[in-house]
N, C-alpha and C. Protein backbone atom coordinates (compact mmCIF):
# COMPACT_ATOMS: atom_id res chain seq x y z
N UNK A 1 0.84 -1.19 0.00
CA UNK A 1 0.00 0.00 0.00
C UNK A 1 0.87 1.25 0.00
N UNK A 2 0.24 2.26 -0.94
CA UNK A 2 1.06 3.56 -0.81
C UNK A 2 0.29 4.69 0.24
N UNK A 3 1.03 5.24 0.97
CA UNK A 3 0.49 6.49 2.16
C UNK A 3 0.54 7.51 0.84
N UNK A 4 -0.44 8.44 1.16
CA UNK A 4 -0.43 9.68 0.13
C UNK A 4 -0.84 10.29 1.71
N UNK A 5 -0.58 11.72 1.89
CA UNK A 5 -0.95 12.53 2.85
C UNK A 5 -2.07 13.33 2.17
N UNK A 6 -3.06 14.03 2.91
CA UNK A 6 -3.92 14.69 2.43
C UNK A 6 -3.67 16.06 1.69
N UNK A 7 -2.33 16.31 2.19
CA UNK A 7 -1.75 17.60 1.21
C UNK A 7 -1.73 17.10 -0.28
N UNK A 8 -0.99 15.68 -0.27
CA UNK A 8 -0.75 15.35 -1.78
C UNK A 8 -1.89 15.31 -2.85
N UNK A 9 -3.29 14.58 -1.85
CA UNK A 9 -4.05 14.54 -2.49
C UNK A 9 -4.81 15.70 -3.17
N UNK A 10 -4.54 16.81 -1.85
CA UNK A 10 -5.27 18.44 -2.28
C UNK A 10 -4.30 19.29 -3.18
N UNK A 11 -3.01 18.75 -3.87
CA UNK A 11 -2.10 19.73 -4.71
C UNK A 11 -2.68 18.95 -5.93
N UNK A 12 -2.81 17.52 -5.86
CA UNK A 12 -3.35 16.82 -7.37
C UNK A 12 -4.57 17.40 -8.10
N UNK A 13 -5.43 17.10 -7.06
CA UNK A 13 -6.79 17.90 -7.28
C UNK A 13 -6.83 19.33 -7.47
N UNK A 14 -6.00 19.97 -6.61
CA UNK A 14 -5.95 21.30 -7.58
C UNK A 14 -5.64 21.90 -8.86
N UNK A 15 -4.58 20.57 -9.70
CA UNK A 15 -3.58 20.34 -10.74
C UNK A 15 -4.46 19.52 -11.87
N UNK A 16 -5.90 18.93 -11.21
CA UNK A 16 -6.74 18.17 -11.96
C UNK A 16 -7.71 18.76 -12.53
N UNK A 17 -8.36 19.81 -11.66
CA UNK A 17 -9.11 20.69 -11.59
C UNK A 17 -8.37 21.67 -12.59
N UNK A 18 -7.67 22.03 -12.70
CA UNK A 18 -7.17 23.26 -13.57
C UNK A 18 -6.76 22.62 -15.01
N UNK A 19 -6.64 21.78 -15.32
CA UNK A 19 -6.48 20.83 -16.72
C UNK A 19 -7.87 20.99 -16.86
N UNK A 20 -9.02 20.20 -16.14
CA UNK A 20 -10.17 20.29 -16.63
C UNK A 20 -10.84 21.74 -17.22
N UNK A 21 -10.44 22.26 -16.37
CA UNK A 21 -10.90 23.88 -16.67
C UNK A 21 -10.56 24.11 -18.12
N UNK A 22 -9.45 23.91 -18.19
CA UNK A 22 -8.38 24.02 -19.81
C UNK A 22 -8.86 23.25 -20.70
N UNK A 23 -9.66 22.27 -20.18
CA UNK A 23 -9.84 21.07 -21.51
C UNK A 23 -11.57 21.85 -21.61
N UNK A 24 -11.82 22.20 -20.91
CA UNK A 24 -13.82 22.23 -21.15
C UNK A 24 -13.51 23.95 -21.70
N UNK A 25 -12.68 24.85 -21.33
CA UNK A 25 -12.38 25.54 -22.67
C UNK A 25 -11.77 25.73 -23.76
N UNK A 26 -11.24 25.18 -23.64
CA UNK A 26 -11.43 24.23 -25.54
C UNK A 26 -12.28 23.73 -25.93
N UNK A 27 -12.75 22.60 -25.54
CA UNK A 27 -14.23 22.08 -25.67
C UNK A 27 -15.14 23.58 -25.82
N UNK A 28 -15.58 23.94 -25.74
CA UNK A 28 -16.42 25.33 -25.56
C UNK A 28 -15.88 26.10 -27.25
N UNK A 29 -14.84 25.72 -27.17
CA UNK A 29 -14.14 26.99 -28.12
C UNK A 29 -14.57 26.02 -29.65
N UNK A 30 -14.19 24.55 -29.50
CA UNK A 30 -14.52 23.88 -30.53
C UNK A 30 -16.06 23.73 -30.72
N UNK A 31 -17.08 24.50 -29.77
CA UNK A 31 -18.29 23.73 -30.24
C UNK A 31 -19.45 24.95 -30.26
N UNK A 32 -19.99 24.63 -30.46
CA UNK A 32 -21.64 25.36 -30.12
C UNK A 32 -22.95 25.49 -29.85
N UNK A 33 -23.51 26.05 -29.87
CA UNK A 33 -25.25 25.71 -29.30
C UNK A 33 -25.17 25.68 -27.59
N UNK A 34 -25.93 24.44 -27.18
CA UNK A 34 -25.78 23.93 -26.02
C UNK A 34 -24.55 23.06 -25.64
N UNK A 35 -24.00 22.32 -26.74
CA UNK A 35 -22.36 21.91 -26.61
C UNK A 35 -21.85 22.83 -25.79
N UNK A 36 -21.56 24.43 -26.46
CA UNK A 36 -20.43 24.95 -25.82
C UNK A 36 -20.88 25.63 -24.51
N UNK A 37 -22.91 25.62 -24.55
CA UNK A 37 -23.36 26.23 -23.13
C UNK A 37 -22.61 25.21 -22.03
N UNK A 38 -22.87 23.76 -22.20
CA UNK A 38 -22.40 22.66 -21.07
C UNK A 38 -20.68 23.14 -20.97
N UNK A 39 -20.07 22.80 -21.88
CA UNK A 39 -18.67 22.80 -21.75
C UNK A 39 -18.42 24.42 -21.01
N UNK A 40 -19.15 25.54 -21.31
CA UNK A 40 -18.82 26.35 -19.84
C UNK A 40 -19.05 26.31 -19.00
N UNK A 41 -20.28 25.97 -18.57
CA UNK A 41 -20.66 25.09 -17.02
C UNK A 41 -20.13 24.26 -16.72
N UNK A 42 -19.55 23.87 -17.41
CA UNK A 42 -18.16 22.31 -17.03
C UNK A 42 -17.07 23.42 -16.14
N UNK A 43 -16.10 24.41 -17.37
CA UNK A 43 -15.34 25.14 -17.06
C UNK A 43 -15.69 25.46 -15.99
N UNK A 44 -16.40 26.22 -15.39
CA UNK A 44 -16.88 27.08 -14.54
C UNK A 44 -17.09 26.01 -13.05
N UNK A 45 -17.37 25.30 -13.20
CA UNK A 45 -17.74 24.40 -11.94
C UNK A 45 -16.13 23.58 -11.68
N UNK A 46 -15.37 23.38 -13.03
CA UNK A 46 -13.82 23.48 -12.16
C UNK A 46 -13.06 24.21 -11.96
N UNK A 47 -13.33 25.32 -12.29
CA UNK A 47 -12.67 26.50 -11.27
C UNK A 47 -13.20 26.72 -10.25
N UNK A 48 -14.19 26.71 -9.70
CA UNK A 48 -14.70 26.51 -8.49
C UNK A 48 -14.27 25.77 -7.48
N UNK A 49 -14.39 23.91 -7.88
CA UNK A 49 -13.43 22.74 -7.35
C UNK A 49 -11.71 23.39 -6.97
N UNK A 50 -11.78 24.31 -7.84
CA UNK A 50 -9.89 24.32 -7.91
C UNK A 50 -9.57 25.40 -6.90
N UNK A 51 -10.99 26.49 -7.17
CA UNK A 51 -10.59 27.56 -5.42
C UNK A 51 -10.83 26.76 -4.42
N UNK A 52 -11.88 25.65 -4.24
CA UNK A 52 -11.81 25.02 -3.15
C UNK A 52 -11.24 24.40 -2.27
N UNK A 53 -10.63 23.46 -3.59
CA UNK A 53 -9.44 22.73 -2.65
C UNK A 53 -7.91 23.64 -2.08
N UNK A 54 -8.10 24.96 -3.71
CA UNK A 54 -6.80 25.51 -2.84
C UNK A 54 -6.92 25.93 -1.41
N UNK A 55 -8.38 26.09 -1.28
CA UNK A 55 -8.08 27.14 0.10
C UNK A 55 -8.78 26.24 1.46
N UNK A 56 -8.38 24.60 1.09
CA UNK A 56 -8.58 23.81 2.13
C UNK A 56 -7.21 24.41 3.01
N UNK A 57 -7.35 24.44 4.16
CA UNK A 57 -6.00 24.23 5.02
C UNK A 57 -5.11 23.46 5.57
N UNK A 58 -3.95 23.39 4.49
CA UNK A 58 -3.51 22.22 4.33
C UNK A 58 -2.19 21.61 5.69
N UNK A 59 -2.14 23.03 6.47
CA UNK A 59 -1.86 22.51 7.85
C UNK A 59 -3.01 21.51 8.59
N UNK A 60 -3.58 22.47 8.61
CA UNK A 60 -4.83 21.40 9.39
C UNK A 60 -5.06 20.11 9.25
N UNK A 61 -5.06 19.78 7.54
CA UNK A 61 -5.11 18.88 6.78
C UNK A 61 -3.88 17.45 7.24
N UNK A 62 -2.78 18.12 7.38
CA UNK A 62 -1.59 17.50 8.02
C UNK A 62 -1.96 16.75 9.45
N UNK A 63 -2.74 17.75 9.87
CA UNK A 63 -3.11 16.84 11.29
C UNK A 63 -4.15 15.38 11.24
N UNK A 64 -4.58 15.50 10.22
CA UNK A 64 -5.32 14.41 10.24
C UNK A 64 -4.77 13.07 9.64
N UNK A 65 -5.00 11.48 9.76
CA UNK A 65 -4.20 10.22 9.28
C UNK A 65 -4.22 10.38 7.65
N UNK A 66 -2.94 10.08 7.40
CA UNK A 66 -2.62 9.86 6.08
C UNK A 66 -3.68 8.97 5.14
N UNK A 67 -4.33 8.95 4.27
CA UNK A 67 -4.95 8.61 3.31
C UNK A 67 -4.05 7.56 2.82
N UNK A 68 -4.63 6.29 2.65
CA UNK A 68 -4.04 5.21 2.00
C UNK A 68 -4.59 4.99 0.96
N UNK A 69 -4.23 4.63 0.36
CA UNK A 69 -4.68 4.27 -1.11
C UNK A 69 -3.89 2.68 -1.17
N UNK A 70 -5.47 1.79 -1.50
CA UNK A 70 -4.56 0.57 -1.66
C UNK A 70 -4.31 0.03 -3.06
N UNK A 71 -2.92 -0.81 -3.22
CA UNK A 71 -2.01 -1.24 -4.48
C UNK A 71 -2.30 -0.30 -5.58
N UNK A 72 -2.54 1.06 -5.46
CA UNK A 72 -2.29 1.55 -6.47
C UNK A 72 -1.20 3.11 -6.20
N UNK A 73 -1.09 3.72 -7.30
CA UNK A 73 -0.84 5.24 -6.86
C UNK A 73 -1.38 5.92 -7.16
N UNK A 74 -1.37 7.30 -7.30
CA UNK A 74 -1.88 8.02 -7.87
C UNK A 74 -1.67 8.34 -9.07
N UNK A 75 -0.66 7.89 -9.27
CA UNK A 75 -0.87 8.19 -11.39
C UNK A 75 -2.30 7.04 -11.98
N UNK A 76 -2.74 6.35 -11.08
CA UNK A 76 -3.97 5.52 -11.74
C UNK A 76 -5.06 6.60 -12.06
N UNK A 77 -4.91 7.39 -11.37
CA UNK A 77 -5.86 8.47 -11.56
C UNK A 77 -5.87 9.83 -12.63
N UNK A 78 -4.48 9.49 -13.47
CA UNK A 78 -3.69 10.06 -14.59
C UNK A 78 -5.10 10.22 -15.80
N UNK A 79 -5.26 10.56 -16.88
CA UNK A 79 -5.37 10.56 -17.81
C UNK A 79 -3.79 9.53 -18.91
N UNK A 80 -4.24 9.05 -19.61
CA UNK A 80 -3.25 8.07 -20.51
C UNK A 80 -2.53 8.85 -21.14
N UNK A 81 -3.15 9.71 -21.94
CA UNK A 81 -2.00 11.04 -22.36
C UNK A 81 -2.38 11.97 -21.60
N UNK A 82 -1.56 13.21 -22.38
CA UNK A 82 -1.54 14.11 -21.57
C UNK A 82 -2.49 15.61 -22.72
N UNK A 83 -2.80 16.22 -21.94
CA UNK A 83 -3.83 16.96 -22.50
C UNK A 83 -2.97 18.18 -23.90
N UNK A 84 -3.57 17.98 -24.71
CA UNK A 84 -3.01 19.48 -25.78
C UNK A 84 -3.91 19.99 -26.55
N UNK A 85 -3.47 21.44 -26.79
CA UNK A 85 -4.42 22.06 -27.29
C UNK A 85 -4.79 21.92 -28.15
N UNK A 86 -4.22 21.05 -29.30
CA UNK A 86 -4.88 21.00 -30.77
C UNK A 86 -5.53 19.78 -30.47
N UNK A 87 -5.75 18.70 -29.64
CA UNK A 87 -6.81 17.59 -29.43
C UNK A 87 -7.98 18.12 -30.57
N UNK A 88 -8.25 16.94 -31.04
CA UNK A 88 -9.55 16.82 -31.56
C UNK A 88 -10.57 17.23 -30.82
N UNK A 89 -12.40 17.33 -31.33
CA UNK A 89 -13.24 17.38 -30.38
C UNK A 89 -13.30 16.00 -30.38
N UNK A 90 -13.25 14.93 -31.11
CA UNK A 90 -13.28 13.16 -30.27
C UNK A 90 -12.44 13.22 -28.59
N UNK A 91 -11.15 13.48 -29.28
CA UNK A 91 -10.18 13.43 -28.43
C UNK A 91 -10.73 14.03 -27.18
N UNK A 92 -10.98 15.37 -27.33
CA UNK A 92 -11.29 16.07 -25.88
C UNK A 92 -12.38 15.28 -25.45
N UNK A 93 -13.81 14.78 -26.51
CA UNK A 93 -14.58 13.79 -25.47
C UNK A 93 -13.97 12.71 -24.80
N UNK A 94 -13.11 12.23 -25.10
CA UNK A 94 -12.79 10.94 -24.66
C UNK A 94 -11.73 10.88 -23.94
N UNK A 95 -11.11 12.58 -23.64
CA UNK A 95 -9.67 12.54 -22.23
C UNK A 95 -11.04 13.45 -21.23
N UNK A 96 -11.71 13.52 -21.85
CA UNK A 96 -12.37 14.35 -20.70
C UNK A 96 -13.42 13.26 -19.74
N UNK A 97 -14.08 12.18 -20.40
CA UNK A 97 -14.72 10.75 -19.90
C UNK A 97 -13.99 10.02 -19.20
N UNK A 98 -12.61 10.16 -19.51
CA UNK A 98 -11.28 9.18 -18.90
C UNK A 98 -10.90 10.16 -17.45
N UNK A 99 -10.85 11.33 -17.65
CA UNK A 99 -10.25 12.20 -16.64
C UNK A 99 -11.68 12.41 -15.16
N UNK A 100 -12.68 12.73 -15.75
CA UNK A 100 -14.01 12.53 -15.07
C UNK A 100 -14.35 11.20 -14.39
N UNK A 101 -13.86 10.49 -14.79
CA UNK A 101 -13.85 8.88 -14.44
C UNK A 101 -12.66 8.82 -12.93
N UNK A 102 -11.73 9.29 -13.31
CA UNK A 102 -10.79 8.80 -12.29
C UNK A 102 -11.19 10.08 -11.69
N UNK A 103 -11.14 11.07 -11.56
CA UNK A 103 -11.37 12.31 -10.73
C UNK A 103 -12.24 11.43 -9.63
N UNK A 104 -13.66 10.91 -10.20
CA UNK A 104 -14.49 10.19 -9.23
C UNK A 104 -14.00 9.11 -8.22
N UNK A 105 -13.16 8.59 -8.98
CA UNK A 105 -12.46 7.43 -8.35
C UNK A 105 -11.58 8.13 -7.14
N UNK A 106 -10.86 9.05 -8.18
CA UNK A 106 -9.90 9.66 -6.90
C UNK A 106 -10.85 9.95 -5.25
N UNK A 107 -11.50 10.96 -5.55
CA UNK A 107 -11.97 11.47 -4.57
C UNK A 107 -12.86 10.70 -3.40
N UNK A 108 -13.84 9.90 -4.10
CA UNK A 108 -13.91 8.79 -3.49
C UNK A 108 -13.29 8.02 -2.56
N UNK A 109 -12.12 7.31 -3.04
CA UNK A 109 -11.14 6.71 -2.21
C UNK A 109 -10.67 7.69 -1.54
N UNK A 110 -10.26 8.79 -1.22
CA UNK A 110 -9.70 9.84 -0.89
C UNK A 110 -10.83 9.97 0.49
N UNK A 111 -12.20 10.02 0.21
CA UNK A 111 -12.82 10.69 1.44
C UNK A 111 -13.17 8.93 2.16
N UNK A 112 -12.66 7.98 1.64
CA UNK A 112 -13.07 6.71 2.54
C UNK A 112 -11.91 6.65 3.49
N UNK A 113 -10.67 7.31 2.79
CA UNK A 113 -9.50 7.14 4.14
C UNK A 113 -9.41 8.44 4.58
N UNK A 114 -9.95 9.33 4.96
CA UNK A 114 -10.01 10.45 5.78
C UNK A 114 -10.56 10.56 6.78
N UNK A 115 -10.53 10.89 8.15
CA UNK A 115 -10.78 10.81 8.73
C UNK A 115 -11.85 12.05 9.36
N UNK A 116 -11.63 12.91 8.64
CA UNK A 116 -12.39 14.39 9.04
C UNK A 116 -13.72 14.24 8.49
N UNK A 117 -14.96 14.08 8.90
CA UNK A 117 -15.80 14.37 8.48
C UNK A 117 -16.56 15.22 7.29
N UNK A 118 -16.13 16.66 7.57
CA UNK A 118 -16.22 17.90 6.91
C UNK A 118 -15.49 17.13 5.40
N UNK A 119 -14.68 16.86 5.57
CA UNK A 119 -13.71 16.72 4.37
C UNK A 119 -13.71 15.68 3.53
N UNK A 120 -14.51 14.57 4.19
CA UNK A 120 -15.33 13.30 3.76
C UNK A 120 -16.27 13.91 3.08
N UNK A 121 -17.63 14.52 3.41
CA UNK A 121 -18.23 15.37 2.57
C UNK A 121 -17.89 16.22 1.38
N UNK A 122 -17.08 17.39 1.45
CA UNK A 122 -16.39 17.86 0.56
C UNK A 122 -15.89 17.01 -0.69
N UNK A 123 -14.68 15.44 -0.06
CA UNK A 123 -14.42 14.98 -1.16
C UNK A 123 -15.85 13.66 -1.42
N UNK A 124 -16.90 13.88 -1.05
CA UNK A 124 -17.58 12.61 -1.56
C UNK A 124 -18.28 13.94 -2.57
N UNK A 125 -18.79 14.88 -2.21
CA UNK A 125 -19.75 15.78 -2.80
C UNK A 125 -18.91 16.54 -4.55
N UNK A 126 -17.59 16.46 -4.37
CA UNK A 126 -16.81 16.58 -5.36
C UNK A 126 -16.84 15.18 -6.72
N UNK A 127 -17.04 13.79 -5.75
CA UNK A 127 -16.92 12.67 -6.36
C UNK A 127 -18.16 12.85 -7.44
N UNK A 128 -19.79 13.00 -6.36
CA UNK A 128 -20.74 13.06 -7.17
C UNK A 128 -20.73 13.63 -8.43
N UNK A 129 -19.97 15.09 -8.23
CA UNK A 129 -20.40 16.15 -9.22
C UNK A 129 -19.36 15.70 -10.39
N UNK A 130 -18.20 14.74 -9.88
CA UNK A 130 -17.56 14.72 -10.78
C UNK A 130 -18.01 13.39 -12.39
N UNK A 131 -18.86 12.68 -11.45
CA UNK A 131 -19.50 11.52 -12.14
C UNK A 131 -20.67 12.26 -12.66
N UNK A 132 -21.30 13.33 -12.39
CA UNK A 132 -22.31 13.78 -12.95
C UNK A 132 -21.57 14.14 -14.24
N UNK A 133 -20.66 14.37 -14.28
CA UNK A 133 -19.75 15.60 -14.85
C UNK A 133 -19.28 14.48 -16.70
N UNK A 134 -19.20 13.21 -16.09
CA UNK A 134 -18.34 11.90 -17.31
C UNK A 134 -19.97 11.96 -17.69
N UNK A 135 -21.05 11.48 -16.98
CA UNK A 135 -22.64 11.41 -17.29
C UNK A 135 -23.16 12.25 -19.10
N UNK A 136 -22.58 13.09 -18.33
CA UNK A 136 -23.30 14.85 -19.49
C UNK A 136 -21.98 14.37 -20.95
N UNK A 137 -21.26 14.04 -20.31
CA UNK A 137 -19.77 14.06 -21.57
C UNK A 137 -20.18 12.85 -22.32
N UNK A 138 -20.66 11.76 -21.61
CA UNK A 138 -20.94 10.55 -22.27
C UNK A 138 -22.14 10.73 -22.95
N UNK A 139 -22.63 10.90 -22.44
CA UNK A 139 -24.32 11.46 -23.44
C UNK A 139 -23.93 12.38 -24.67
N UNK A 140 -23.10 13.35 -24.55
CA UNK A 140 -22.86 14.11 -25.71
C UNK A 140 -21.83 13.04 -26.71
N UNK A 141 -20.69 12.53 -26.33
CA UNK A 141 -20.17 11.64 -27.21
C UNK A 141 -21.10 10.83 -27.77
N UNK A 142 -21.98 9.99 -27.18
CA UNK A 142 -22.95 9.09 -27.84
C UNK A 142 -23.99 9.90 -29.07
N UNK A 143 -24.17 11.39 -28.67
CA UNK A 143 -25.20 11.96 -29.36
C UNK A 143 -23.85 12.61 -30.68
N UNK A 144 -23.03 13.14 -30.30
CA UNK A 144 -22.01 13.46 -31.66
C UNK A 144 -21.24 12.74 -32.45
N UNK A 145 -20.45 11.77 -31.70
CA UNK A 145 -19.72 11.08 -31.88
C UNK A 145 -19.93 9.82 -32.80
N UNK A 146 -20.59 8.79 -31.92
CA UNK A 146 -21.28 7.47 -31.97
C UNK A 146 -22.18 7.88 -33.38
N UNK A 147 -23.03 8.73 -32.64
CA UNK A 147 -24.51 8.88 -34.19
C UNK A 147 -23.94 9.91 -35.44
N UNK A 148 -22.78 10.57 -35.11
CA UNK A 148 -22.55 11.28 -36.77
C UNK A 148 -21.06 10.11 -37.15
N UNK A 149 -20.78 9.65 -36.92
CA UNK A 149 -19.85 8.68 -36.75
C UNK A 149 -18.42 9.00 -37.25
């Protein structure tokens, strides 16, 4: 098993959160209608996530038991590549389904080994929004993607 401390987990997530932000404007920039309405409400709801976690207190945070994460690390929670700006719109659906996916995962596991309450909430309520978040992306890939083929 690897120890991650709760700092590590709150610098990732801040570093996850700000890619997403970057990828759903692009997404936005490549699309239109209600496409690019969602992909700013995407944007917009991870910059939000990303002031949040920055301004958890990550002394405080220190005081509480290290977060285990079992047989894996945290690069499981990676995206496979790495994000660029000329991505396709396939591409951006499908690092953004992959990245939304583990975000959930992350946080999840993250608030099962924490011990703070408050912060159990925070990262389960992050998990939800973040699975809501692959939900809306997968529905649009299936409706653009899949059916114009």
């Amino acid at each position: 098993m690897e120890f991650v401390t709760l700092d590590d987990v709150i610098k990732f997530a801040v570093d996850r959160e700000n890619t997403a932000y970057e990828l759903y404007n692009r997404a936005a920039e490549l699309s239109s209608g209600a496409a690019r309405k969602m992909f700013q409400e995407l944007a917009a709801e991870e910059a939000t996530h990303k002031d949040v976690f920055s301004k958890i207190d990550t002394e405080k945070a220190e005081q509480h038991k290290l977060c285990k994460i079992p047989e894996v690390s945290i690069s499981k929670y990676l995206a496979d590549v790495p994000f660029r700006p000329d991505m396709s719109y396939q591409e951006i659906l499908t690092y953004a389904m992959k990245t939304e996916d583990n975000a959930y995962h992350l946080y999840k596991t993250a608030a099962g080994m924490a011990d703070d309450e408050k912060l159990q909430k925070v990262l389960m309520t992050f998990a939800d929004v973040e699975l809501g978040h692959r939900r809306k992306i997968e529905a649009l890939y299936e409706e653009r993607v899949l059916t114009e083929g």
